[in-house]
C-alpha atoms as a PDB file:
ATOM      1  CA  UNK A   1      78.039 159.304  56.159  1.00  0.00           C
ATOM      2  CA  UNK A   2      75.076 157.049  56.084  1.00  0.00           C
ATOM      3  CA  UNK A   3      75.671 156.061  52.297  1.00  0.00           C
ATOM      4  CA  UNK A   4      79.318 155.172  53.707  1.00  0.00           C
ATOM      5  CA  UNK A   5      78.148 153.105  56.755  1.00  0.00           C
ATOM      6  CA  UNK A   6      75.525 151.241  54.259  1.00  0.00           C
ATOM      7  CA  UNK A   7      78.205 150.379  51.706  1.00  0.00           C
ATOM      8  CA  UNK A   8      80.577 149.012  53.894  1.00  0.00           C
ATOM      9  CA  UNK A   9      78.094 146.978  56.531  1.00  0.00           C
ATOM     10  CA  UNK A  10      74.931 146.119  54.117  1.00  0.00           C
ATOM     11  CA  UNK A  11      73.286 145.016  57.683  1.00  0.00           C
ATOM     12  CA  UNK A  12      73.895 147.568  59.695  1.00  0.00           C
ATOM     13  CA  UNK A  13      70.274 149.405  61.527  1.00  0.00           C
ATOM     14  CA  UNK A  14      70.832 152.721  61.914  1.00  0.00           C
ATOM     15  CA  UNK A  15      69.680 155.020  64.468  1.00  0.00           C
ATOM     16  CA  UNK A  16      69.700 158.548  64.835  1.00  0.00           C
ATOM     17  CA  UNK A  17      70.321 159.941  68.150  1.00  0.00           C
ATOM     18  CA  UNK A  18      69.802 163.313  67.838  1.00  0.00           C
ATOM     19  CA  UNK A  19      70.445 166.285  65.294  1.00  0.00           C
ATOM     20  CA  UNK A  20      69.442 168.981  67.972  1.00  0.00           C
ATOM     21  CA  UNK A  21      73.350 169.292  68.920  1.00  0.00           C
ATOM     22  CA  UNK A  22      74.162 172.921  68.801  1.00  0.00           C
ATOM     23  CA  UNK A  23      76.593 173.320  66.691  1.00  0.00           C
ATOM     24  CA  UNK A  24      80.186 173.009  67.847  1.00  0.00           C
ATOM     25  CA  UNK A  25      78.773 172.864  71.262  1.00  0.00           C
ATOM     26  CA  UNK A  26      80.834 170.265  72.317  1.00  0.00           C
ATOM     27  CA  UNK A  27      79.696 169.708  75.421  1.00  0.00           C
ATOM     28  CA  UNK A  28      76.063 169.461  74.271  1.00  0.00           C
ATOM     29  CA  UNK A  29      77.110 166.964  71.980  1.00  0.00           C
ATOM     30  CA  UNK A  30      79.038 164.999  75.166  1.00  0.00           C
ATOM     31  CA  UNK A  31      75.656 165.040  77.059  1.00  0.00           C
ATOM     32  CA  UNK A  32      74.253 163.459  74.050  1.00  0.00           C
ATOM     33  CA  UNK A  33      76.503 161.051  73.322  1.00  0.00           C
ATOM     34  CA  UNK A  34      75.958 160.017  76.870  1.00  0.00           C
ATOM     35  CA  UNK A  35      72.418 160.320  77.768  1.00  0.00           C
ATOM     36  CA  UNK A  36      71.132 158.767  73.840  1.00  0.00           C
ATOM     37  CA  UNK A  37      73.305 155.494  73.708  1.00  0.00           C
ATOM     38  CA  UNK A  38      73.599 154.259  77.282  1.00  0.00           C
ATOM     39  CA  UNK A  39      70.789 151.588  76.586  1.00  0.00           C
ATOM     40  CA  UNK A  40      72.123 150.131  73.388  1.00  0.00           C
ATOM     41  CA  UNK A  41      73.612 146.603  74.244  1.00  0.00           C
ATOM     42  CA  UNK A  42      77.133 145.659  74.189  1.00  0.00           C
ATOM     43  CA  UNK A  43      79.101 145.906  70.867  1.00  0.00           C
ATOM     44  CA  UNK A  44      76.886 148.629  69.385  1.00  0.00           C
ATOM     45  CA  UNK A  45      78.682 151.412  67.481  1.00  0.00           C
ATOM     46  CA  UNK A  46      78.273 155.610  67.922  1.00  0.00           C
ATOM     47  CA  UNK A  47      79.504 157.638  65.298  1.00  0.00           C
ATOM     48  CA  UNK A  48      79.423 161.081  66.879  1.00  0.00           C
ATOM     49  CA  UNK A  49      81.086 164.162  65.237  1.00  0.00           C
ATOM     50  CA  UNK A  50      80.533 167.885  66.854  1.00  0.00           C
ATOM     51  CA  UNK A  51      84.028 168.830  65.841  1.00  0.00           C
ATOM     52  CA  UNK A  52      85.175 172.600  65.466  1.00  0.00           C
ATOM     53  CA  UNK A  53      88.025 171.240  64.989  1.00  0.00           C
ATOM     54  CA  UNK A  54      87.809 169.725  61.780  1.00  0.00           C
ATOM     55  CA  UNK A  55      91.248 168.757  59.937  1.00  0.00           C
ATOM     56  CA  UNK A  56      93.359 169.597  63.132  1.00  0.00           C
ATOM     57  CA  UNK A  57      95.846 167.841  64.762  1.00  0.00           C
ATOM     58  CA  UNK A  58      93.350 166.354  67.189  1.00  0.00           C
ATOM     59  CA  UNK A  59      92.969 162.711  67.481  1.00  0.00           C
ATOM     60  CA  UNK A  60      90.860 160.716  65.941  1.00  0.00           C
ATOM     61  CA  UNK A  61      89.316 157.691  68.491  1.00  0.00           C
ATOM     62  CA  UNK A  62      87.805 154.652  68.768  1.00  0.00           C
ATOM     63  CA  UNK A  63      86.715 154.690  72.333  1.00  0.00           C
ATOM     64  CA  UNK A  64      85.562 151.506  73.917  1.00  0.00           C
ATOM     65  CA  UNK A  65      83.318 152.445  76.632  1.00  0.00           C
ATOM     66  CA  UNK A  66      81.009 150.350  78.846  1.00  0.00           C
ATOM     67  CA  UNK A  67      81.049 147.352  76.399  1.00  0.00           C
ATOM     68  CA  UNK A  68      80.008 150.297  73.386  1.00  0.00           C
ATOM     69  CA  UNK A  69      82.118 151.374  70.618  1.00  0.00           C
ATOM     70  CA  UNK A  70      82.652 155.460  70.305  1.00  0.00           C
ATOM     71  CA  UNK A  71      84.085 156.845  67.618  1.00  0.00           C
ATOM     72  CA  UNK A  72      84.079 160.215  66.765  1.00  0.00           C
ATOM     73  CA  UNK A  73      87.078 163.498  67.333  1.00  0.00           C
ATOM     74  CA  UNK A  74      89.362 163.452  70.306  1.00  0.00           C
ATOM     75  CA  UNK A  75      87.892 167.316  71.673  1.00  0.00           C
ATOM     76  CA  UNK A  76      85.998 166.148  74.617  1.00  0.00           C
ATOM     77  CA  UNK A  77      82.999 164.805  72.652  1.00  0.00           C
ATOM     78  CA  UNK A  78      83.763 161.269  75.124  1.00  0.00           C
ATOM     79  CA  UNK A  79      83.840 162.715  78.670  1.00  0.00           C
ATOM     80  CA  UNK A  80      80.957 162.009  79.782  1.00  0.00           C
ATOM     81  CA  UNK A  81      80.496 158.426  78.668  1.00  0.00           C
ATOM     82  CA  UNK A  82      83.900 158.081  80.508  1.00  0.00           C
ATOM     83  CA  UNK A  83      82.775 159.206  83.562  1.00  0.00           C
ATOM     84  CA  UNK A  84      79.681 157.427  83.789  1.00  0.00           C
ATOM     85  CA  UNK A  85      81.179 154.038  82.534  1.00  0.00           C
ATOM     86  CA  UNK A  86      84.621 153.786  82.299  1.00  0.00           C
ATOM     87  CA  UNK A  87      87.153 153.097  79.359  1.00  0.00           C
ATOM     88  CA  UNK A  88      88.451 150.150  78.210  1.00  0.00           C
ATOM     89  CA  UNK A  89      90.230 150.529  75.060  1.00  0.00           C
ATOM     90  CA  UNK A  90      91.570 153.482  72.546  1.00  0.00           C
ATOM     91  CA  UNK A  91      92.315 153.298  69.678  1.00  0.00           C
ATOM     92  CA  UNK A  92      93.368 156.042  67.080  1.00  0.00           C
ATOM     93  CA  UNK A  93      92.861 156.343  63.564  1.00  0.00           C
ATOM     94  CA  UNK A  94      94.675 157.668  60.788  1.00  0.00           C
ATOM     95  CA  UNK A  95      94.075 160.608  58.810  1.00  0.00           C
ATOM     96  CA  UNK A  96      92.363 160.242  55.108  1.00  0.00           C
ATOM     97  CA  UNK A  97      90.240 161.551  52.688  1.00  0.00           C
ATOM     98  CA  UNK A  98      88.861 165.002  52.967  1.00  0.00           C
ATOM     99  CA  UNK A  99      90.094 166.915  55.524  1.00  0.00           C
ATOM    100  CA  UNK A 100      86.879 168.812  56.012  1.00  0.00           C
ATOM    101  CA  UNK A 101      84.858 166.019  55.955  1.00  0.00           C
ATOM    102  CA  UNK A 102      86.294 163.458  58.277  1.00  0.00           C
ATOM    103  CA  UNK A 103      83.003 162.036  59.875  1.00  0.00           C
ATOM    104  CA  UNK A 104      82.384 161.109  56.228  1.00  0.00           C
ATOM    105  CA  UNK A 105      86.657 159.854  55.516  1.00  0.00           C
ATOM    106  CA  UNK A 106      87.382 158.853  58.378  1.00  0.00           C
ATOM    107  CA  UNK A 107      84.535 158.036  60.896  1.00  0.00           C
ATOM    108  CA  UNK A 108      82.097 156.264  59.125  1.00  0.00           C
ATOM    109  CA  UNK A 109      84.200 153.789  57.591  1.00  0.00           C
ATOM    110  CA  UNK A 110      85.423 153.003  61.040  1.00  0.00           C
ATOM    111  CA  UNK A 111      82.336 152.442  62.022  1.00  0.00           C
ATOM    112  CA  UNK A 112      81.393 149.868  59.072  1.00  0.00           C
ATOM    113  CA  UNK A 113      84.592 148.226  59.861  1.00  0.00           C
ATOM    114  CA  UNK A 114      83.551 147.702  63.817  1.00  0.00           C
ATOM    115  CA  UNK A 115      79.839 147.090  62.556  1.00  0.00           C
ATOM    116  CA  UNK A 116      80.754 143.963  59.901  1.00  0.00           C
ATOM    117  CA  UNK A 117      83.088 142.264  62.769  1.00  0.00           C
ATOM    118  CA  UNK A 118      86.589 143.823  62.004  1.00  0.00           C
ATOM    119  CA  UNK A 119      89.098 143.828  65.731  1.00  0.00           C
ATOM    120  CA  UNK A 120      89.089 147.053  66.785  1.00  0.00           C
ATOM    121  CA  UNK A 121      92.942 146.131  67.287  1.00  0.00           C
ATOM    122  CA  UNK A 122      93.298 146.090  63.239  1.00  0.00           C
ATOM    123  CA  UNK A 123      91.889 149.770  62.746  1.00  0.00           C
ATOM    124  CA  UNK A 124      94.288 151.972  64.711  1.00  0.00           C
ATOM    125  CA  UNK A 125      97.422 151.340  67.306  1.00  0.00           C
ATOM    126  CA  UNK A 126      96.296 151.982  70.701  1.00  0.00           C
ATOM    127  CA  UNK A 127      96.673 155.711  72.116  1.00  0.00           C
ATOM    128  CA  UNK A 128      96.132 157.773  75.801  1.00  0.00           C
ATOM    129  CA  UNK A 129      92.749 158.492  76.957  1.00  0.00           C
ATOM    130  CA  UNK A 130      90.940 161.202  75.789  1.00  0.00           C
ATOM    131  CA  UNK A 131      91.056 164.377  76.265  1.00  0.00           C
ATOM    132  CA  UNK A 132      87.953 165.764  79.094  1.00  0.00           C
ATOM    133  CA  UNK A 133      86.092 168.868  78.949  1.00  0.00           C
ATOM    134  CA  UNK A 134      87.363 171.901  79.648  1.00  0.00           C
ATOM    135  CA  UNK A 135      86.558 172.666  83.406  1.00  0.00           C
ATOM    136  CA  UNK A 136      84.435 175.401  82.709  1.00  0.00           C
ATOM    137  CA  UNK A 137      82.542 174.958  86.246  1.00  0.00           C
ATOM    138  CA  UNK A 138      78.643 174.787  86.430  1.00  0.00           C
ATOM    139  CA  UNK A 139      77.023 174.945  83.471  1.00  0.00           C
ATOM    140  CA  UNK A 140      73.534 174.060  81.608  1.00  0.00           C
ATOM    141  CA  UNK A 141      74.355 171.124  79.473  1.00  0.00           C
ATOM    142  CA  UNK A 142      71.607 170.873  77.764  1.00  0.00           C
ATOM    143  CA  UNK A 143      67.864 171.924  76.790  1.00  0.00           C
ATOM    144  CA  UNK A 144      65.446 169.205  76.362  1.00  0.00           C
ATOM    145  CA  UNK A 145      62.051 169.079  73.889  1.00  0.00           C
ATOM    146  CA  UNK A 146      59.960 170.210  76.814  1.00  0.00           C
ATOM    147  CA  UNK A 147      62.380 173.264  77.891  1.00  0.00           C
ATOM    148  CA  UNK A 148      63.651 171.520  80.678  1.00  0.00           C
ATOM    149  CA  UNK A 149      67.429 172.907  81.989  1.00  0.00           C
ATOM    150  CA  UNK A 150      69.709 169.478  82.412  1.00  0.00           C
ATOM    151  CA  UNK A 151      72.554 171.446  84.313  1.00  0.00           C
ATOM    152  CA  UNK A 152      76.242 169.208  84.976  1.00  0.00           C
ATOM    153  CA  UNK A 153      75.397 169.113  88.591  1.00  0.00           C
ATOM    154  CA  UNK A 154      74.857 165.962  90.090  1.00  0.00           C
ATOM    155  CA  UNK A 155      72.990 165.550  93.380  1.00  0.00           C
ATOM    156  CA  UNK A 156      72.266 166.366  96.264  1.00  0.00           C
ATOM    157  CA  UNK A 157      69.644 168.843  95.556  1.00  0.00           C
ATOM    158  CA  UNK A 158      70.335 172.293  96.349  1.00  0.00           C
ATOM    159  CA  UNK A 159      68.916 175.945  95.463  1.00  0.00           C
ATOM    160  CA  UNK A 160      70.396 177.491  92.145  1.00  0.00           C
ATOM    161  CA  UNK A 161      70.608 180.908  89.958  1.00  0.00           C
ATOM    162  CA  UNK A 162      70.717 180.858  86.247  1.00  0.00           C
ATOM    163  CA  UNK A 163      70.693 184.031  84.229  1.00  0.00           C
ATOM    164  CA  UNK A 164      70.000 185.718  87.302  1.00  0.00           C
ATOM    165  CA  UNK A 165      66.949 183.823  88.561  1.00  0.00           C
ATOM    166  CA  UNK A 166      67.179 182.140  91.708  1.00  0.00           C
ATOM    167  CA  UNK A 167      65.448 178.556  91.941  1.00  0.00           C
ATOM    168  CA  UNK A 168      64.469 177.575  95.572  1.00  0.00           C
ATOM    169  CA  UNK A 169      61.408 175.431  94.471  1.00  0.00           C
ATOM    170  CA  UNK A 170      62.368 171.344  95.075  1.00  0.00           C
ATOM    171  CA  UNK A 171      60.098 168.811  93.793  1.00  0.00           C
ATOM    172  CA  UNK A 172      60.634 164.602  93.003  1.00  0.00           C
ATOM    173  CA  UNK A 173      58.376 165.025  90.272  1.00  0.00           C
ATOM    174  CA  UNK A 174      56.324 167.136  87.793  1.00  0.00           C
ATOM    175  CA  UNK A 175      52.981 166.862  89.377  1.00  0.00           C
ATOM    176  CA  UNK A 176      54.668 167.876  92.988  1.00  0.00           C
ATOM    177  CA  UNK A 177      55.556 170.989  91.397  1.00  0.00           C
ATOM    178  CA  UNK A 178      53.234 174.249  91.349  1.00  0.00           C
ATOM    179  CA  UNK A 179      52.466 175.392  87.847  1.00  0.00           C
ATOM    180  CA  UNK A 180      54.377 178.302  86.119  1.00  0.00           C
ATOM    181  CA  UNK A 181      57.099 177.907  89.287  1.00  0.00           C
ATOM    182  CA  UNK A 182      60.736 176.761  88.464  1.00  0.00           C
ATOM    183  CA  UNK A 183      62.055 173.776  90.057  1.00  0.00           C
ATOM    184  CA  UNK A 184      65.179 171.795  91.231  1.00  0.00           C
ATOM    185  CA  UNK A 185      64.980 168.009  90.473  1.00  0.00           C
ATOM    186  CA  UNK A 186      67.043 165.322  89.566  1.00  0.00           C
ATOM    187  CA  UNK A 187      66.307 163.876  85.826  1.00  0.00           C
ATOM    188  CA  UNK A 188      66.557 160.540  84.666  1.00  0.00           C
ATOM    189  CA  UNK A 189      70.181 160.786  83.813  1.00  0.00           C
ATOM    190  CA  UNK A 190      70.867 161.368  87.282  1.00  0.00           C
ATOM    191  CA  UNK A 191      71.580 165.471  86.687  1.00  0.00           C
ATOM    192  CA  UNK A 192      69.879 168.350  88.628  1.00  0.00           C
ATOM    193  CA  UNK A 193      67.718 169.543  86.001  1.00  0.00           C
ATOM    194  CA  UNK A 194      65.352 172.880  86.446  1.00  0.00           C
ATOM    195  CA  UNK A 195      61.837 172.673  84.853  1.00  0.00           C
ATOM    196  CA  UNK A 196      58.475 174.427  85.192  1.00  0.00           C
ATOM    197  CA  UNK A 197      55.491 172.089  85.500  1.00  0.00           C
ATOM    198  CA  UNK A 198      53.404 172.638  82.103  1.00  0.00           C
ATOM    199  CA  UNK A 199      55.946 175.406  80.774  1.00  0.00           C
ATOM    200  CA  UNK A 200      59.221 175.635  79.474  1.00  0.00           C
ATOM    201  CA  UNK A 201      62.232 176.900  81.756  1.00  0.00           C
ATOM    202  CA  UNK A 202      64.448 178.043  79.258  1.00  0.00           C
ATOM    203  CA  UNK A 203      61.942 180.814  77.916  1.00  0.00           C
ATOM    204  CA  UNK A 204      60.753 181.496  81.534  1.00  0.00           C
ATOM    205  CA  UNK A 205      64.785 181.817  82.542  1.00  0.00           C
ATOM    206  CA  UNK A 206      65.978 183.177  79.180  1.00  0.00           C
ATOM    207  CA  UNK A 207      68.613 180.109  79.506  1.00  0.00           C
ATOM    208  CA  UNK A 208      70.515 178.034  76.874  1.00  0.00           C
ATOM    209  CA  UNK A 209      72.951 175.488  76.700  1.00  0.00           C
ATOM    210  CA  UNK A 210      76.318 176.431  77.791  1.00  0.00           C
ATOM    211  CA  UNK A 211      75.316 179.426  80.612  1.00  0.00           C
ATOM    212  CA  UNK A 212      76.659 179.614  83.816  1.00  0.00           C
ATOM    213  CA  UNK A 213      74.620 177.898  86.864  1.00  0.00           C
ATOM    214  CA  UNK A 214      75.520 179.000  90.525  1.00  0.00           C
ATOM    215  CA  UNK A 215      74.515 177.416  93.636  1.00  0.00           C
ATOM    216  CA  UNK A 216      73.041 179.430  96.733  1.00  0.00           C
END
């Protein structure tokens, strides 16, 4: 996909966001997409592909969100992006090449196109939104380097249970918190997250990406 990217925009920098997606853990990969390319400038371009889906009759999108270019399969992979900034445009590609391979096909030379200056008008008629997440109710969205829980919750605060440990501990900040305890914060992305100062939660809590949270 790289090679593909190279050949068609000479200039383009890449950047990897991350290759710690689960795989086909879609919404991992929407928490991703979100939380690693919200501080690239305006006409930057994100190729994501976490895409069971591979060769279906799913769409495939050019999503212009928040003055960013997403492109990538039409399986929820852009919710969150959408909800925290808003669409303006999408656009929808046509099918080619390999149909196992479409980041490679499909994807990539979209994204050289976008990269050297091509409209995104030229590469695909317009289409619907998106298609969100399944509403699969609280969940942990994601497990950082440092073992830290980023749940879908947003704030206010409140006590929660994963894998059948209740979290009552509240802190602002690491160094509020009391070693080896689990706590309730809210991360930089503006999630609750659950961490243990100087630990990992996910070992302590036996948790993972995609388990249930409650809220007590």
């Amino acid at each position: 996909m790289k090679g593909v990217v190279l050949a068609g925009c000479p200039s383009a920098v890449l950047v990897d966001v991350s290759h710690e997606v689960p795989r086909f853990d879609v919404s991992a990969g929407a928490f991703m997409l979100f939380a690693g390319t919200r501080h690239f400038g305006g006409g930057s371009v994100h190729l994501a592909v976490v895409d069971p889906g591979v060769g279906s009759t799913r769409r495939r999108l050019i999503v212009e969100a928040g003055g960013r270019f997403y492109i990538g399969p039409d399986n929820g992979l852009f919710a969150i992006v959408i909800d925290e900034v808003g669409v303006q445009a999408v656009h929808e590609l046509a099918p080619r090449g390999a149909p196992t391979f479409e980041g490679r096909d499909v994807f990539a030379p979209a994204a050289a196109a976008l990269a050297s200056g091509v409209p995104l008008e030229s590469l695909g008629p317009k289409t619907d939104p998106p298609v969100a997440l399944p509403d699969t109710g609280p969940r942990v969205l994601w497990t950082d380097g440092f073992g830290n829980l980023v749940t879908n919750l947003k704030p206010p605060v409140r006590r929660l249970r994963i894998h059948g440990h209740d979290i009552s501990a509240t802190a602002k900040t690491y160094s509020e918190a009391r070693p080896g305890e689990p706590f309730v914060y809210v991360g930089s992305m503006g999630y609750l997250e659950v961490g243990v100062r100087e630990s990992r939660a996910d070992r302590l809590l036996g948790a993972r990406p995609g388990m249930r949270v409650e809220t007590i």
